[in-house]
N, C-alpha and C. Protein backbone atom coordinates (compact mmCIF):
# COMPACT_ATOMS: atom_id res chain seq x y z
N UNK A 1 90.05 92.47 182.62
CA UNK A 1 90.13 91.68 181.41
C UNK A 1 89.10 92.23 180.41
N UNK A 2 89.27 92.27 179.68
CA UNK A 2 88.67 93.29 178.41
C UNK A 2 88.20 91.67 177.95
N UNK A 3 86.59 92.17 177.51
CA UNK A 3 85.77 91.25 176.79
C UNK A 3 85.63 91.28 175.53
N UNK A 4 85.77 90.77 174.72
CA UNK A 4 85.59 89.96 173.06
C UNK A 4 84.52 90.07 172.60
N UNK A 5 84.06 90.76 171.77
CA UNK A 5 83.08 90.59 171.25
C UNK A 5 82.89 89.66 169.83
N UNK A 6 82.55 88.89 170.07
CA UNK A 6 82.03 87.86 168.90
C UNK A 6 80.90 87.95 167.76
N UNK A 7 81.45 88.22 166.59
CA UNK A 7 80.07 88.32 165.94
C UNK A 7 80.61 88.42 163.75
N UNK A 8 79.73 88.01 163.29
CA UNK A 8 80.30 87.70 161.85
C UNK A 8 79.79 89.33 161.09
N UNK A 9 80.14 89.04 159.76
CA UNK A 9 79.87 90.36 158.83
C UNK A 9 79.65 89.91 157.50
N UNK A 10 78.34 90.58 157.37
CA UNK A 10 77.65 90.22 156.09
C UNK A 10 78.78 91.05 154.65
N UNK A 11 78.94 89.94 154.24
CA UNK A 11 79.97 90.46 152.79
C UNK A 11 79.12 91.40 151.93
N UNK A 12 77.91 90.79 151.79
CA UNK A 12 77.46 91.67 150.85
C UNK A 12 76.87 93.37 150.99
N UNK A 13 76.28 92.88 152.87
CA UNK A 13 75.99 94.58 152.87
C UNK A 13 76.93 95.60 154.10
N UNK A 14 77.31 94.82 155.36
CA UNK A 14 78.43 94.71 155.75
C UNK A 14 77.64 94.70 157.18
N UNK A 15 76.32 94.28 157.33
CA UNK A 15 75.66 94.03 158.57
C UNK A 15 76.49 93.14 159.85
N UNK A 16 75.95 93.58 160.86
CA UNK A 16 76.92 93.18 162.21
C UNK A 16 76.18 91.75 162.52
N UNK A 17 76.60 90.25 162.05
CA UNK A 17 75.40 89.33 162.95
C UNK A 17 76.00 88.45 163.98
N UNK A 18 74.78 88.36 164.43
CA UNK A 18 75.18 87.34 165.65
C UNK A 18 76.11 85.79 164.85
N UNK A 19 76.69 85.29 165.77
CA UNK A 19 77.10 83.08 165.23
C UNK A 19 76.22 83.16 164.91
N UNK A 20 76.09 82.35 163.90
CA UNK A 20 75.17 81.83 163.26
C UNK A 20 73.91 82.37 162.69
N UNK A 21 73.70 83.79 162.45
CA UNK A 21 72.65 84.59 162.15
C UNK A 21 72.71 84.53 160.46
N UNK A 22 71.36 84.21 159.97
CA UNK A 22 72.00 84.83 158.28
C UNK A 22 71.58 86.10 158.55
N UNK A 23 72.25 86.76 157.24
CA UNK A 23 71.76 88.30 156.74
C UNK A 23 70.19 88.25 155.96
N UNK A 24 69.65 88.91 156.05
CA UNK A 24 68.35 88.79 155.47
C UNK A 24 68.57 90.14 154.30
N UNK A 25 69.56 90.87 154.05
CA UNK A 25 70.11 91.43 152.81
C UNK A 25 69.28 91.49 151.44
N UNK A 26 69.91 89.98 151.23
CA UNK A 26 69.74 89.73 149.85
C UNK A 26 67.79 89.50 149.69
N UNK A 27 67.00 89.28 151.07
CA UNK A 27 65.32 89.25 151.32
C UNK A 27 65.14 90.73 150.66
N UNK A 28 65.59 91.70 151.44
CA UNK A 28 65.11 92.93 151.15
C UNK A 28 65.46 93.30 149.66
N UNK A 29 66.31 93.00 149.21
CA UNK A 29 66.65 93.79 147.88
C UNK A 29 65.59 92.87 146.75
N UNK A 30 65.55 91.91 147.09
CA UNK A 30 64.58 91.10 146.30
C UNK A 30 63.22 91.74 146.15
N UNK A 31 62.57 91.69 147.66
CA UNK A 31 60.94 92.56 147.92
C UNK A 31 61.32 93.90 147.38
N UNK A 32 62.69 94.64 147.32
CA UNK A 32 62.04 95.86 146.92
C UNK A 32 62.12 96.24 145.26
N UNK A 33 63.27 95.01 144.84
CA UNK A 33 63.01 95.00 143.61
C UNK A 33 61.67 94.36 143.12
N UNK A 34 60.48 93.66 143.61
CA UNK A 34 59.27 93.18 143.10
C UNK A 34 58.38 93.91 143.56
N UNK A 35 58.21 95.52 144.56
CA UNK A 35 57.97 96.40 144.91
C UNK A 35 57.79 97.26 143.61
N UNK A 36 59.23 97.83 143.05
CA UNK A 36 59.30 98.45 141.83
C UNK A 36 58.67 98.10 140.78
N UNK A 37 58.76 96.81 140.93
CA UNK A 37 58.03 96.44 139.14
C UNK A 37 56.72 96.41 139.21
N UNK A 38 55.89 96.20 140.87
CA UNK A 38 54.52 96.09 140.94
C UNK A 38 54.20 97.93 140.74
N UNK A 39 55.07 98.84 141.00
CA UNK A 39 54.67 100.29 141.05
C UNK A 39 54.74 100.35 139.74
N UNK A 40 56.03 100.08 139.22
CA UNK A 40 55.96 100.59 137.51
C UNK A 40 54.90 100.25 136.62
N UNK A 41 54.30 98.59 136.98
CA UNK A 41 53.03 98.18 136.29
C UNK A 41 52.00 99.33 136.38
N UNK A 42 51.81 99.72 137.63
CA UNK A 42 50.91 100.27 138.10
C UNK A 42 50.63 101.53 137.61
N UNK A 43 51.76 102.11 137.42
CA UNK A 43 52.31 103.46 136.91
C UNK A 43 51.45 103.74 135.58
N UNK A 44 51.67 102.56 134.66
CA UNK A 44 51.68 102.59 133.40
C UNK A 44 50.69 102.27 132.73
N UNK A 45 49.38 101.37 134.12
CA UNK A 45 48.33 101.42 133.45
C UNK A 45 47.66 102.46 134.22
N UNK A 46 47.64 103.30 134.83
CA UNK A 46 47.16 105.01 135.38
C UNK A 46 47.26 105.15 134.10
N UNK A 47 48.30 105.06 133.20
CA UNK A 47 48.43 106.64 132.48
C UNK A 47 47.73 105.86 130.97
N UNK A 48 47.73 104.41 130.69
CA UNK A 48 46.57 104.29 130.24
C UNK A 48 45.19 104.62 129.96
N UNK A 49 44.73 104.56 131.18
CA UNK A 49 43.80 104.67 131.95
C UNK A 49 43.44 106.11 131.43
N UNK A 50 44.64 106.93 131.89
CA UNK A 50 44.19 108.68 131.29
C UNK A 50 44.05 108.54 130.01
N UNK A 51 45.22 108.57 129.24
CA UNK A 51 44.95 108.16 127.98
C UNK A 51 43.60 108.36 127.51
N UNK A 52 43.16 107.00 127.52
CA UNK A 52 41.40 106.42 127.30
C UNK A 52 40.74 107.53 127.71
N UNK A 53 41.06 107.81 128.94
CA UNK A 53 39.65 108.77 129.43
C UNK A 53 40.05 110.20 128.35
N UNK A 54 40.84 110.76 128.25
CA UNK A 54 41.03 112.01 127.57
C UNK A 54 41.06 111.58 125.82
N UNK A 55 40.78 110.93 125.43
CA UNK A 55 40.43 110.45 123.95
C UNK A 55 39.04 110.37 123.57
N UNK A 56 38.33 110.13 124.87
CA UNK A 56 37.03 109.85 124.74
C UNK A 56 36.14 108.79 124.97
């Protein structure tokens, strides 16, 4: 007798989960979009930063 495997699929990214598992998907795309914007801040006051220093 051949066994069944049971298990749902995330629509949005197409992850394999257990009953009743959420996808944690939509967690990651969130952190890595507030990832980006903390680098880009970051980015932009470096080059501030040079700026100032090479002006004097």
């Amino acid at each position: 007798m051949a066994r069944r495997t049971i298990y749902n699929v995330c629509p949005r990214c197409g992850a394999n989960l257990d009953p009743g598992e959420s996808c944690t998907c939509e967690d990651h795309k969130e952190r890595s979009e507030e990832f980006s914007s903390l680098y880009f801040e970051q980015w932009e006051q470096m080059k501030l930063d040079l700026r100032s220093r090479e002006d004097g």
